[in-house]
PDB file of N, CA and C in Angstrom:
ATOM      1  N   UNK A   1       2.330  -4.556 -12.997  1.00  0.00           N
ATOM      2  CA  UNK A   1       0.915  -4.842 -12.943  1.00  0.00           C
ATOM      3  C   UNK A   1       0.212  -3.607 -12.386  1.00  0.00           C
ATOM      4  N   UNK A   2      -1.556  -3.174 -13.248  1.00  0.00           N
ATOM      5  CA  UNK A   2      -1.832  -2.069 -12.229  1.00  0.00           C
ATOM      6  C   UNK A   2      -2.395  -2.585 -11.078  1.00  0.00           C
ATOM      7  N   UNK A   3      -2.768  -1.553 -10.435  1.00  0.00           N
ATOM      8  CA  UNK A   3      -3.275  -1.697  -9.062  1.00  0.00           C
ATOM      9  C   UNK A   3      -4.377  -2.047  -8.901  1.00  0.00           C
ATOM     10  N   UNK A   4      -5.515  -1.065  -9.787  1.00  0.00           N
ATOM     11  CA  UNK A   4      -6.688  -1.953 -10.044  1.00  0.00           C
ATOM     12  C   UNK A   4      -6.803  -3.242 -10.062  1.00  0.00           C
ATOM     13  N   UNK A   5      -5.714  -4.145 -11.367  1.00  0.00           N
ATOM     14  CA  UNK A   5      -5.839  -5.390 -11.341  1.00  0.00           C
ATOM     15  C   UNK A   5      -5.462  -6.341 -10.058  1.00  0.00           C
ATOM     16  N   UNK A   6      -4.534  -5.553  -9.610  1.00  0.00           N
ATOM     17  CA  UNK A   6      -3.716  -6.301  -8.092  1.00  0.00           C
ATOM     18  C   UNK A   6      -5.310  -6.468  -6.867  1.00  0.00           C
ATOM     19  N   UNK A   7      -5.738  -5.185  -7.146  1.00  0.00           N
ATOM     20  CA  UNK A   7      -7.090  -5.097  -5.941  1.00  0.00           C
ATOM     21  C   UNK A   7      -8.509  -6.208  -6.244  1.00  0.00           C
ATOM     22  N   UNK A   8      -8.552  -6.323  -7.212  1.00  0.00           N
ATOM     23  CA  UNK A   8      -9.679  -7.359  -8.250  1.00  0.00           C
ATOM     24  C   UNK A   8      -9.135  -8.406  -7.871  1.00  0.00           C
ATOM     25  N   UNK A   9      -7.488  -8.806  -8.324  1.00  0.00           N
ATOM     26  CA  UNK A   9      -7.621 -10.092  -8.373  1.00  0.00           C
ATOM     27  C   UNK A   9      -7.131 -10.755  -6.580  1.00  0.00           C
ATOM     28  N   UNK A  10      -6.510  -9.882  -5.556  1.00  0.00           N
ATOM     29  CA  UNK A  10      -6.819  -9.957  -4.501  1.00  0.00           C
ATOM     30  C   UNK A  10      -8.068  -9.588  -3.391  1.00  0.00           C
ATOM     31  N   UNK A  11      -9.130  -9.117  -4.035  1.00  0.00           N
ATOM     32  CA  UNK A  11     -10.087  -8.401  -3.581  1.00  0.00           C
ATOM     33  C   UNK A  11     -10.021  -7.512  -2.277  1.00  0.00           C
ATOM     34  N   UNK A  12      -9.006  -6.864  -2.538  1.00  0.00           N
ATOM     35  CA  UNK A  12      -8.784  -5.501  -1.638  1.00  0.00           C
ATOM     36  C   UNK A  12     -10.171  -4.545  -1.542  1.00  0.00           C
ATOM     37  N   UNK A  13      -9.964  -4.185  -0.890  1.00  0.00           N
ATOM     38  CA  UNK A  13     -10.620  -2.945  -0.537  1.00  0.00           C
ATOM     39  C   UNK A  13     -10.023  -1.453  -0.741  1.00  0.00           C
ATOM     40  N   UNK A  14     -11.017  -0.972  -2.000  1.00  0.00           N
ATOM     41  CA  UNK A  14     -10.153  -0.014  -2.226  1.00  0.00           C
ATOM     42  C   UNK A  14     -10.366   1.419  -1.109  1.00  0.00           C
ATOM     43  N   UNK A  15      -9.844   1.847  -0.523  1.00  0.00           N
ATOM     44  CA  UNK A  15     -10.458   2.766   0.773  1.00  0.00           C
ATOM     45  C   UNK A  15     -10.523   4.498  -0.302  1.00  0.00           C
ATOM     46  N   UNK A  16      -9.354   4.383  -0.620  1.00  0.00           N
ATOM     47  CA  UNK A  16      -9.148   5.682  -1.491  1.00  0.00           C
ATOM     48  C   UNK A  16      -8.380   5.822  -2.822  1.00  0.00           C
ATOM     49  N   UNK A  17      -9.185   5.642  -3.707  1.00  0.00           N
ATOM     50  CA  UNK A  17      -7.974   5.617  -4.885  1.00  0.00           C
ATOM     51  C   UNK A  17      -7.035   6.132  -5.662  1.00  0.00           C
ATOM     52  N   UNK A  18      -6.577   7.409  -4.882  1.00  0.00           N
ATOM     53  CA  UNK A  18      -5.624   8.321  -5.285  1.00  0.00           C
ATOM     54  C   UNK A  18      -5.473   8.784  -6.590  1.00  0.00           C
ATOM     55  N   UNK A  19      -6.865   8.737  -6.565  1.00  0.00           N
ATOM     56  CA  UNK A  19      -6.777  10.094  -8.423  1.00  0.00           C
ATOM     57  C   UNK A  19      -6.670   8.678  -9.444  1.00  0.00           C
ATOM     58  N   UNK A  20      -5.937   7.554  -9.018  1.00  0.00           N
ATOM     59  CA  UNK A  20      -5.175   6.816 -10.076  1.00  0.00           C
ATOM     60  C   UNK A  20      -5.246   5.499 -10.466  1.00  0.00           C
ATOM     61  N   UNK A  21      -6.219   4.665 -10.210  1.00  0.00           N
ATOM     62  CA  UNK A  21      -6.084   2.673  -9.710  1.00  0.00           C
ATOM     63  C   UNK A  21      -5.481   2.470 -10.277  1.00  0.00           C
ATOM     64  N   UNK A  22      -5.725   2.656 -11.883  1.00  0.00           N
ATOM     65  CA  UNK A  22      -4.522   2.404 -13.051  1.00  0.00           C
ATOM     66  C   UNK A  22      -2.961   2.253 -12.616  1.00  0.00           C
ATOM     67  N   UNK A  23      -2.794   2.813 -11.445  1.00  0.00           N
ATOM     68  CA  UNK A  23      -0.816   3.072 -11.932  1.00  0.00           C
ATOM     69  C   UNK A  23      -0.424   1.681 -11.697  1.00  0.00           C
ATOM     70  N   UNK A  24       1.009   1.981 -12.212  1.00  0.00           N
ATOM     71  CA  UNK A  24       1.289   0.565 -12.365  1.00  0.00           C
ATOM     72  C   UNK A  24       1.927   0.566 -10.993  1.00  0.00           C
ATOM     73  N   UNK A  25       2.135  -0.464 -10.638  1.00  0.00           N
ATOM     74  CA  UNK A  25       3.210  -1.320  -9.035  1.00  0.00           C
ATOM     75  C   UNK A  25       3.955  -1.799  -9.947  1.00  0.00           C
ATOM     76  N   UNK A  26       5.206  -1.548  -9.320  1.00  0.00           N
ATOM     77  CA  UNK A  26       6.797  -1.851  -9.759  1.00  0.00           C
ATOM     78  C   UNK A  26       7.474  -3.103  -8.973  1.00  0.00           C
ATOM     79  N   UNK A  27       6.855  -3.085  -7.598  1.00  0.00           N
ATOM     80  CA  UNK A  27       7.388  -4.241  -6.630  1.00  0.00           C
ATOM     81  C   UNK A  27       6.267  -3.671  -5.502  1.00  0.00           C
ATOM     82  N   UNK A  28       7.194  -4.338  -4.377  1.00  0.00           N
ATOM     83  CA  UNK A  28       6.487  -4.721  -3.324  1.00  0.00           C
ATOM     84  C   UNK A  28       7.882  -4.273  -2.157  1.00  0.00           C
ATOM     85  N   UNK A  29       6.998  -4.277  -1.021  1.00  0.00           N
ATOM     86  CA  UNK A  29       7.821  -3.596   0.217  1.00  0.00           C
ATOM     87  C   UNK A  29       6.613  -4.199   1.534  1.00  0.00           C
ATOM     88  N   UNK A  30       7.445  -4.813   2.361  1.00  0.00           N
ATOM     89  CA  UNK A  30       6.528  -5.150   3.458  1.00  0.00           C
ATOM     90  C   UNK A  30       7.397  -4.559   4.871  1.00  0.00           C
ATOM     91  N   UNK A  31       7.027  -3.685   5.818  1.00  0.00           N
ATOM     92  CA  UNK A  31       7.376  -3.271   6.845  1.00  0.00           C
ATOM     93  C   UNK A  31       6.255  -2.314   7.639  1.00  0.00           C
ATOM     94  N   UNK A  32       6.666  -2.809   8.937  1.00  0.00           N
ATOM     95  CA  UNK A  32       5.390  -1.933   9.930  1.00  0.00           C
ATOM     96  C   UNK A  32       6.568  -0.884  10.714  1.00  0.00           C
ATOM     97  N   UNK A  33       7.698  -0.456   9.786  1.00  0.00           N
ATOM     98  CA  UNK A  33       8.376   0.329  11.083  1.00  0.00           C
ATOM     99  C   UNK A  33       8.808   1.664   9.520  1.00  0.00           C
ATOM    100  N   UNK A  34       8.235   2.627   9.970  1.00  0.00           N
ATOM    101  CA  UNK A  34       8.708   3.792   9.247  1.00  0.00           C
ATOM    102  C   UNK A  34      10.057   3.696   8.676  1.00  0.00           C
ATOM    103  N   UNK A  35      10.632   4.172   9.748  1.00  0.00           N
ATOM    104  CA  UNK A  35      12.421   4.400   9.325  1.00  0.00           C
ATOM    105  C   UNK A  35      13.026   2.960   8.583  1.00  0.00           C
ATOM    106  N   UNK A  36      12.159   1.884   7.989  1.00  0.00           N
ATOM    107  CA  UNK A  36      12.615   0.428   7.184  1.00  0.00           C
ATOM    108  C   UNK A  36      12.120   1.199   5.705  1.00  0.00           C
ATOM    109  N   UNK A  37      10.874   1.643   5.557  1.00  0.00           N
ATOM    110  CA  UNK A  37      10.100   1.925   4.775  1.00  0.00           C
ATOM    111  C   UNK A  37      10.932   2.818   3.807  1.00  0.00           C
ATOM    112  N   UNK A  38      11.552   4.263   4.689  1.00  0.00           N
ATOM    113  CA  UNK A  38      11.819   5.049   4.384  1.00  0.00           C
ATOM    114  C   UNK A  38      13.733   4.800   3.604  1.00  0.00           C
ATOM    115  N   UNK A  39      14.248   4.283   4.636  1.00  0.00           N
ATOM    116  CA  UNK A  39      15.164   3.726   3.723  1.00  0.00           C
ATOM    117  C   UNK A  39      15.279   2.352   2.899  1.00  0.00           C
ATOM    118  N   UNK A  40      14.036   1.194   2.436  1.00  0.00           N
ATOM    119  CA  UNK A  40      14.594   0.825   1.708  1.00  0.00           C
ATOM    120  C   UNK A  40      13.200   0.351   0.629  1.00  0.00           C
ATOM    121  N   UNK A  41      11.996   0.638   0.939  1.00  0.00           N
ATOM    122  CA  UNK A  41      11.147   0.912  -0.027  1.00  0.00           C
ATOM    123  C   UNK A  41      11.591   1.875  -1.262  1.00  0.00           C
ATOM    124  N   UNK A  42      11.248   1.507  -2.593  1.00  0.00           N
ATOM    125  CA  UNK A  42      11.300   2.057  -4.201  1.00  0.00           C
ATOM    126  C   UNK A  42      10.236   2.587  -4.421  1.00  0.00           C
ATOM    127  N   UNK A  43      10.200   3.888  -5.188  1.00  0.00           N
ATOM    128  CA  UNK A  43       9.345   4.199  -5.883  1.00  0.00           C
ATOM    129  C   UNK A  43       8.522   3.659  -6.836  1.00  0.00           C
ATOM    130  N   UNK A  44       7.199   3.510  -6.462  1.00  0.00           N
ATOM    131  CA  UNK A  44       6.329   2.840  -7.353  1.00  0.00           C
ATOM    132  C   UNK A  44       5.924   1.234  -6.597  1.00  0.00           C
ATOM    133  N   UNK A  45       6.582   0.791  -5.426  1.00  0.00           N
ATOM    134  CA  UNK A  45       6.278  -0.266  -4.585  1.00  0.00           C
ATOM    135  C   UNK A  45       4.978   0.047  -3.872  1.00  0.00           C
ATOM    136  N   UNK A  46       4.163  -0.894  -3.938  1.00  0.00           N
ATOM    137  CA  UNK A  46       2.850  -1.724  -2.900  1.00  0.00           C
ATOM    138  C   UNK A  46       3.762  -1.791  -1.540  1.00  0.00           C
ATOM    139  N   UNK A  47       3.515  -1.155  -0.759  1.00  0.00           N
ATOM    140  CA  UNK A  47       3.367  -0.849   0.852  1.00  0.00           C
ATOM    141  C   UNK A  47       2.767  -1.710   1.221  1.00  0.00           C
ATOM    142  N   UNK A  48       2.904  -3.114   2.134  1.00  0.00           N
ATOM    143  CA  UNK A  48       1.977  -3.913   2.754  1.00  0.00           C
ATOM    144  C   UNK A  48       2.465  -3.610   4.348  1.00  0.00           C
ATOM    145  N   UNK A  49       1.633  -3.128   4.809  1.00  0.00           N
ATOM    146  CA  UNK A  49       1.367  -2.863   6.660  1.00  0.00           C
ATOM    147  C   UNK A  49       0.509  -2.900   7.458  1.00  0.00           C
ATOM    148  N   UNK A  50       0.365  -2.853   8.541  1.00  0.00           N
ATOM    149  CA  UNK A  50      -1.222  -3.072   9.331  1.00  0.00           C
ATOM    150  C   UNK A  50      -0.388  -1.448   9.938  1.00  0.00           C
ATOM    151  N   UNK A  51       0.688  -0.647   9.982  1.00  0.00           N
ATOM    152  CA  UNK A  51      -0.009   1.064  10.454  1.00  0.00           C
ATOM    153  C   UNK A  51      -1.170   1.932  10.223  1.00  0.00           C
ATOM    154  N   UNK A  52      -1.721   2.159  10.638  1.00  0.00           N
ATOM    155  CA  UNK A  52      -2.386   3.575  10.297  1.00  0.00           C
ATOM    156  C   UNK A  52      -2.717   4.765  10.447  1.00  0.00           C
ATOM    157  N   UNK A  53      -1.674   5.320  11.132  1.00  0.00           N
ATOM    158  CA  UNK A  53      -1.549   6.651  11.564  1.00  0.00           C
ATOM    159  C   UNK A  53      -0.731   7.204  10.627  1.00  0.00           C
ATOM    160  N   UNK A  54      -1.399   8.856  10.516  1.00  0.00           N
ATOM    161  CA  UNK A  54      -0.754   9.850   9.210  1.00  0.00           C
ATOM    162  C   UNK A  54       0.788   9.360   8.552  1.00  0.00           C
ATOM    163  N   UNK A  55       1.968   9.348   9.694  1.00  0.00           N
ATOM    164  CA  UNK A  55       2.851   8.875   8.893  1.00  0.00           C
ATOM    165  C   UNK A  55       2.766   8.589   7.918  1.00  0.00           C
ATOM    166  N   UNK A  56       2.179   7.153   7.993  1.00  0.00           N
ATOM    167  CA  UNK A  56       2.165   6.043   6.914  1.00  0.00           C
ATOM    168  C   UNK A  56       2.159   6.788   5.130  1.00  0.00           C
ATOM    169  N   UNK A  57       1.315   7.643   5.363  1.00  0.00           N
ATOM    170  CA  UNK A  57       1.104   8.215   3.921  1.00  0.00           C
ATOM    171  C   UNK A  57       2.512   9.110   3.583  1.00  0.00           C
ATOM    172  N   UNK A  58       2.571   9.874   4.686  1.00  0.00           N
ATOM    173  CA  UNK A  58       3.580  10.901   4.682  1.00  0.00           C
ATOM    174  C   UNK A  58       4.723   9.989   3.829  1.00  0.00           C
ATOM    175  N   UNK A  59       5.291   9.327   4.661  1.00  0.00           N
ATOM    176  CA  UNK A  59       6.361   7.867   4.129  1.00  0.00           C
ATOM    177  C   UNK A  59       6.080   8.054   2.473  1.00  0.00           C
ATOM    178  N   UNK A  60       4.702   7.082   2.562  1.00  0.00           N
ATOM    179  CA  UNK A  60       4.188   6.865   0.896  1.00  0.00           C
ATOM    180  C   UNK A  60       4.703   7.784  -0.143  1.00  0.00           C
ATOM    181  N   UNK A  61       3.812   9.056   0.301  1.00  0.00           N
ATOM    182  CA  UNK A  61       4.773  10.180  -0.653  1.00  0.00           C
ATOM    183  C   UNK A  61       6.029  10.615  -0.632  1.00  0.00           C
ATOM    184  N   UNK A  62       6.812  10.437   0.458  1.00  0.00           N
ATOM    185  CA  UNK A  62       7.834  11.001   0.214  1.00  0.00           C
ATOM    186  C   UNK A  62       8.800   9.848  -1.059  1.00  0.00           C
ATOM    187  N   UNK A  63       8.270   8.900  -0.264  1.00  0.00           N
ATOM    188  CA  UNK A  63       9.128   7.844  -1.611  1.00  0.00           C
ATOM    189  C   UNK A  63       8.787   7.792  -2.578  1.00  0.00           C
ATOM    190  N   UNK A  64       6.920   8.706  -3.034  1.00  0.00           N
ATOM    191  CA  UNK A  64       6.554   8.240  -4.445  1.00  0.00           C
ATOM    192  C   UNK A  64       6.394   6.643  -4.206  1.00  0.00           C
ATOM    193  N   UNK A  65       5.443   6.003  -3.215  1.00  0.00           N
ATOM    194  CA  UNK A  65       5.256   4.844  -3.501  1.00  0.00           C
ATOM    195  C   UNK A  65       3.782   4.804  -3.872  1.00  0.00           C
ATOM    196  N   UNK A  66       3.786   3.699  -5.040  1.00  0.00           N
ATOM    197  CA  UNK A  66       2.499   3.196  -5.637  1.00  0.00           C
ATOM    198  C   UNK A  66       1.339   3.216  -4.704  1.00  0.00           C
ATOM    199  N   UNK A  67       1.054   2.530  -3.927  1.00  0.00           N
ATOM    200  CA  UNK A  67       0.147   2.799  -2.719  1.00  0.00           C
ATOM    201  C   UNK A  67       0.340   1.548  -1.697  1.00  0.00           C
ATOM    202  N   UNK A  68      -0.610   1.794  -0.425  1.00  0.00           N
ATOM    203  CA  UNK A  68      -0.045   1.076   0.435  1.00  0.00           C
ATOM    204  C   UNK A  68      -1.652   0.123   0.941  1.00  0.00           C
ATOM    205  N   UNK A  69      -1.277  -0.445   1.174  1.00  0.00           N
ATOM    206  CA  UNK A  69      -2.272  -1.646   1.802  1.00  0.00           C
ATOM    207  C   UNK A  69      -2.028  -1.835   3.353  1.00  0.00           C
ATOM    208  N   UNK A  70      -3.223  -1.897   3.858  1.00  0.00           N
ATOM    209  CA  UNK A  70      -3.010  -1.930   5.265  1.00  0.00           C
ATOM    210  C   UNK A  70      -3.622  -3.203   5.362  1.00  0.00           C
ATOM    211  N   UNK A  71      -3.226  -4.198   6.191  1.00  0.00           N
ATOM    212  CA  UNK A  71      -3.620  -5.753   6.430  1.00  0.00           C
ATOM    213  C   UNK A  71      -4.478  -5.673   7.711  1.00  0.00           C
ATOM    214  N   UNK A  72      -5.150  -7.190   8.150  1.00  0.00           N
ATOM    215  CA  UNK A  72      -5.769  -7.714   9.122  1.00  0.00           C
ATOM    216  C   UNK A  72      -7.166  -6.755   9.158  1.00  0.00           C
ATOM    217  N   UNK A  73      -7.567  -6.312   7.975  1.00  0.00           N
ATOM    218  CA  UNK A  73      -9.225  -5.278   8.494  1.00  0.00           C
ATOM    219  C   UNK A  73      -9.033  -3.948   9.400  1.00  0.00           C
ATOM    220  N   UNK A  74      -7.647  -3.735   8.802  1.00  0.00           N
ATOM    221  CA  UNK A  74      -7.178  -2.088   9.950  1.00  0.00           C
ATOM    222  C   UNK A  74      -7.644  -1.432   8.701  1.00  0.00           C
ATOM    223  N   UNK A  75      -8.104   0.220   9.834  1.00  0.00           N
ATOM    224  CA  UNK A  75      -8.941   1.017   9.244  1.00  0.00           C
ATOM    225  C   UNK A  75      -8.047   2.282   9.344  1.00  0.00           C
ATOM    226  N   UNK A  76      -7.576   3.041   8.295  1.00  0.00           N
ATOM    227  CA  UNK A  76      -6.698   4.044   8.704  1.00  0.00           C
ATOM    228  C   UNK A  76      -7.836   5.059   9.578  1.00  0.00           C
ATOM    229  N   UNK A  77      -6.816   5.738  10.393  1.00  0.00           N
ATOM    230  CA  UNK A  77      -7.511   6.718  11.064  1.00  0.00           C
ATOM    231  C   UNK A  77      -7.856   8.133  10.605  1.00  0.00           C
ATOM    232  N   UNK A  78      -9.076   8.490  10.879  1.00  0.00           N
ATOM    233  CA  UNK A  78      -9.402   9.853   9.910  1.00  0.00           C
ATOM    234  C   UNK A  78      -8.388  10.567   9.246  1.00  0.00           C
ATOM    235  N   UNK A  79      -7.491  11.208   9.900  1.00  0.00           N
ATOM    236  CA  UNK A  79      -6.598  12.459   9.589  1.00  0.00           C
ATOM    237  C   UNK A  79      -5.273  11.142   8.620  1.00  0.00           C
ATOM    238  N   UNK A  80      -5.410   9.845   8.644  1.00  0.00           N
ATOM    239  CA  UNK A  80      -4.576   9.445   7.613  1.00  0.00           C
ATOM    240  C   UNK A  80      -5.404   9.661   6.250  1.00  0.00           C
ATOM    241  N   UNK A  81      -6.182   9.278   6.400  1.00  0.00           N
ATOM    242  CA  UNK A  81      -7.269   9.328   5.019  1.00  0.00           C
ATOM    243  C   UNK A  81      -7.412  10.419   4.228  1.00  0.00           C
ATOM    244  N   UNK A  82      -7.659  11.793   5.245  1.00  0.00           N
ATOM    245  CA  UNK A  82      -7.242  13.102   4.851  1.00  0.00           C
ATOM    246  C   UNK A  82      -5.881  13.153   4.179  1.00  0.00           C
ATOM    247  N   UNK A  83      -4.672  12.847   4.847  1.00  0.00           N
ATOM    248  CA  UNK A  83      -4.014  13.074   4.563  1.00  0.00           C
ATOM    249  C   UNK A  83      -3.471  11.862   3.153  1.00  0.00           C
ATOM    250  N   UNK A  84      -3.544  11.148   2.846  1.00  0.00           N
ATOM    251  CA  UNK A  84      -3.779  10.441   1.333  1.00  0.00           C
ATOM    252  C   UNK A  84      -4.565  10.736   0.320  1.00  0.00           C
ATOM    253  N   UNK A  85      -5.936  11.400   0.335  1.00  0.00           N
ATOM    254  CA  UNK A  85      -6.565  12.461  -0.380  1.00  0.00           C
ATOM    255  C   UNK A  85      -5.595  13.938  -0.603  1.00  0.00           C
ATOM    256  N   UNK A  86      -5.043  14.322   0.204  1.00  0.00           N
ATOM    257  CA  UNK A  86      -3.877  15.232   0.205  1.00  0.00           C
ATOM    258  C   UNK A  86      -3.099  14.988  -0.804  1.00  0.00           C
ATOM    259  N   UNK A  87      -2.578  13.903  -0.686  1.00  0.00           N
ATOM    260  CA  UNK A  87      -1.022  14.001  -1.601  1.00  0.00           C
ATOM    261  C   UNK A  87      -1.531  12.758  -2.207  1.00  0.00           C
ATOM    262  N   UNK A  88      -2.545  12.422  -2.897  1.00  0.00           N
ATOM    263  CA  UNK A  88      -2.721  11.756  -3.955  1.00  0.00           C
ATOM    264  C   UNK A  88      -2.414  10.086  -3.691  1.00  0.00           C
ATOM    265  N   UNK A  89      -2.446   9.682  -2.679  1.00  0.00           N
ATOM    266  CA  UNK A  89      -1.085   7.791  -2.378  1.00  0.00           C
ATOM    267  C   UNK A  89      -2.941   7.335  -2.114  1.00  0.00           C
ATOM    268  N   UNK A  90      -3.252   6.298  -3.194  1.00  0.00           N
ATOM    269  CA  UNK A  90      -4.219   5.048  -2.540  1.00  0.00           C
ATOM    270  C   UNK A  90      -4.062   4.061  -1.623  1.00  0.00           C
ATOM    271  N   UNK A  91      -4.602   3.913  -0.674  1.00  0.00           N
ATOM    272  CA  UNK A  91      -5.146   3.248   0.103  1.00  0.00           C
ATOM    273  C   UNK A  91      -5.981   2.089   0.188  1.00  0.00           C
ATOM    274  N   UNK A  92      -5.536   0.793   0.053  1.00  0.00           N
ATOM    275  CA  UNK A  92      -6.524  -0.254   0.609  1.00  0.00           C
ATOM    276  C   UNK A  92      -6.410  -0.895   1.097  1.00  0.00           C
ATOM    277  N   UNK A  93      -7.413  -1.876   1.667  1.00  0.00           N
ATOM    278  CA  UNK A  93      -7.695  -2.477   2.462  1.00  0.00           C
ATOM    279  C   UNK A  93      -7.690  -4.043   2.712  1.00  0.00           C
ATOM    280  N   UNK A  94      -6.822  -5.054   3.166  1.00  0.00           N
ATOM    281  CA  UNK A  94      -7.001  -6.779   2.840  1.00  0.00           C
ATOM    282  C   UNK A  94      -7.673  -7.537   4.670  1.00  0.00           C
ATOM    283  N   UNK A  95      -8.363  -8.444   4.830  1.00  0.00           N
ATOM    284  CA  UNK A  95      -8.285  -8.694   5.707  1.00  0.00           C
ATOM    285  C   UNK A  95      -7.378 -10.003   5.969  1.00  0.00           C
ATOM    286  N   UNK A  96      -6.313 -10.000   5.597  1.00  0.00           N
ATOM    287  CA  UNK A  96      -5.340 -11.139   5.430  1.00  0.00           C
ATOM    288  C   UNK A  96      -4.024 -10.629   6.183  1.00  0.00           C
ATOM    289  N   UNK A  97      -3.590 -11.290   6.957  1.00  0.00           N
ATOM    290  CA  UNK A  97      -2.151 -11.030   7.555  1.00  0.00           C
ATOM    291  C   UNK A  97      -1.140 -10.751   6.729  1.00  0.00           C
ATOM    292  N   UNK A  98      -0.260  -9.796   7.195  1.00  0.00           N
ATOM    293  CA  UNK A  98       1.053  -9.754   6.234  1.00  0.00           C
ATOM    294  C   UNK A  98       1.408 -10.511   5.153  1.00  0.00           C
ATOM    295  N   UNK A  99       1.923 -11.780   6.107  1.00  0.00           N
ATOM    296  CA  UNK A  99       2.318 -13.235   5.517  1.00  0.00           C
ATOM    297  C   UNK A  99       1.591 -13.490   4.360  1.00  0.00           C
ATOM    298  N   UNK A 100       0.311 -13.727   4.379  1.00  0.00           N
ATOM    299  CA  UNK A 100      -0.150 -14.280   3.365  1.00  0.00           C
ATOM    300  C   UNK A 100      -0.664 -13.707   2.048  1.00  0.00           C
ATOM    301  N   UNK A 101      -0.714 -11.882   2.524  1.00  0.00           N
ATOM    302  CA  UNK A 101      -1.035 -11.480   1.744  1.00  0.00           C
ATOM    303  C   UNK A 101       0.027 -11.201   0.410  1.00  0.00           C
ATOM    304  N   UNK A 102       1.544 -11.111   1.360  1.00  0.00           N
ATOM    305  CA  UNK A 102       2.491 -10.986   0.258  1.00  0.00           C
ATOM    306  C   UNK A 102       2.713 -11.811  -0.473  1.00  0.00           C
ATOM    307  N   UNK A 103       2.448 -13.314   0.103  1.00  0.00           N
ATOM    308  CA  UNK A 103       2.391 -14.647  -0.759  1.00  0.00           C
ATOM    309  C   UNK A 103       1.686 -14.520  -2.165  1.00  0.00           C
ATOM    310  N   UNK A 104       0.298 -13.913  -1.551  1.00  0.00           N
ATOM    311  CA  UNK A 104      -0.220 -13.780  -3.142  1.00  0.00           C
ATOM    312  C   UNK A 104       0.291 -12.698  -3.691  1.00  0.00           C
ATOM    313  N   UNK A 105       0.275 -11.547  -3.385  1.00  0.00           N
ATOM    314  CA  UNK A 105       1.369 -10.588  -4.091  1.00  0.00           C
ATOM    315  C   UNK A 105       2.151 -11.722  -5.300  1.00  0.00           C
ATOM    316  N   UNK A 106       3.007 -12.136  -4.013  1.00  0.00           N
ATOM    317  CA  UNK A 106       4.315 -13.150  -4.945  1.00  0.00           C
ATOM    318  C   UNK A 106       3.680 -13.578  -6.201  1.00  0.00           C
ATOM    319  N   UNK A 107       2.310 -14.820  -5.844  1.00  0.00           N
ATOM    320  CA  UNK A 107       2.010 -15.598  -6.612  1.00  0.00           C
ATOM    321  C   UNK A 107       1.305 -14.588  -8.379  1.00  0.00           C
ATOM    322  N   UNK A 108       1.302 -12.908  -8.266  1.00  0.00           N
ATOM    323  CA  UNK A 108       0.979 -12.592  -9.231  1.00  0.00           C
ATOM    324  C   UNK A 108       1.908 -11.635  -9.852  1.00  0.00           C
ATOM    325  N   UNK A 109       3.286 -11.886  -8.891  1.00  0.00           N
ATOM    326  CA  UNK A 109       4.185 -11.640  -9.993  1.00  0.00           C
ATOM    327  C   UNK A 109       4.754 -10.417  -9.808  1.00  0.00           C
ATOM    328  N   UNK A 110       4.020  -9.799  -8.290  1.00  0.00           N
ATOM    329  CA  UNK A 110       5.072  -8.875  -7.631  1.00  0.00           C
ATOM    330  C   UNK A 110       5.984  -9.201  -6.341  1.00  0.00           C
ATOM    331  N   UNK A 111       7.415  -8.604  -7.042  1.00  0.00           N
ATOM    332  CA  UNK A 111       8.448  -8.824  -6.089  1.00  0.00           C
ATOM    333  C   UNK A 111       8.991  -8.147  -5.560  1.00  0.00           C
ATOM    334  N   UNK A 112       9.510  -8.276  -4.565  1.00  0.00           N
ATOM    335  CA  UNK A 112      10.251  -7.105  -3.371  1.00  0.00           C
ATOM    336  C   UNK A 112      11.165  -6.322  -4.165  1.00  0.00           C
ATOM    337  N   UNK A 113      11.847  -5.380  -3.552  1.00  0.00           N
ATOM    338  CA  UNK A 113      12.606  -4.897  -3.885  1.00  0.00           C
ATOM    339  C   UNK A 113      13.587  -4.329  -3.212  1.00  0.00           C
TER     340      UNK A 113
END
């Protein structure tokens, strides 16, 4: 599914759209701890986290992940934002907890990986 459609039909907030809304999401990945992310997030996975410090993106690209969603109305912090304009990874925004947001994830047909 693309991302665009994932953000519409969850009404995300798109913060930054990395050159791309179109790309497609392959799955899904939910973790707030880097070193989970890094070894077991896929390329092309929806990132669901409430982090927002630079890492987070850093992570994103290094795995080539689709983009990441930050939960509960968290606002990445300047120099993350910079740094996702950097290396191209979109950014948005849900005000929905983890939990529920991956539920709907689920309910449209993206799955972990």
């Amino acid at each position: 599914m693309c991302l665009s459609d994932i953000a519409r039909e969850l009404d995300l907030t798109v913060i930054y759209d990395g050159g791309d809304i179109d790309r497609e999401i392959t799955g899904g990945y939910a973790t707030d701890l880097m070193s989970d992310a890094i070894a077991h997030a896929k390329a092309g996975d929806l990132w669901v986290t409430l982090q927002v410090h630079v890492n987070v993106v850093a992570v994103a690209s290094m795995k080539d992940l689709g983009a990441v969603v930050l939960t509960q109305d968290r606002q990445p912090l300047p120099e993350t934002l910079q740094k996702a304009r950097d290396e191209g990874i979109p950014l948005l925004g849900s005000n929905l907890r983890a939990f529920d947001l991956i539920g709907r994830l689920y309910q449209l047909g993206i799955r972990g990986t």
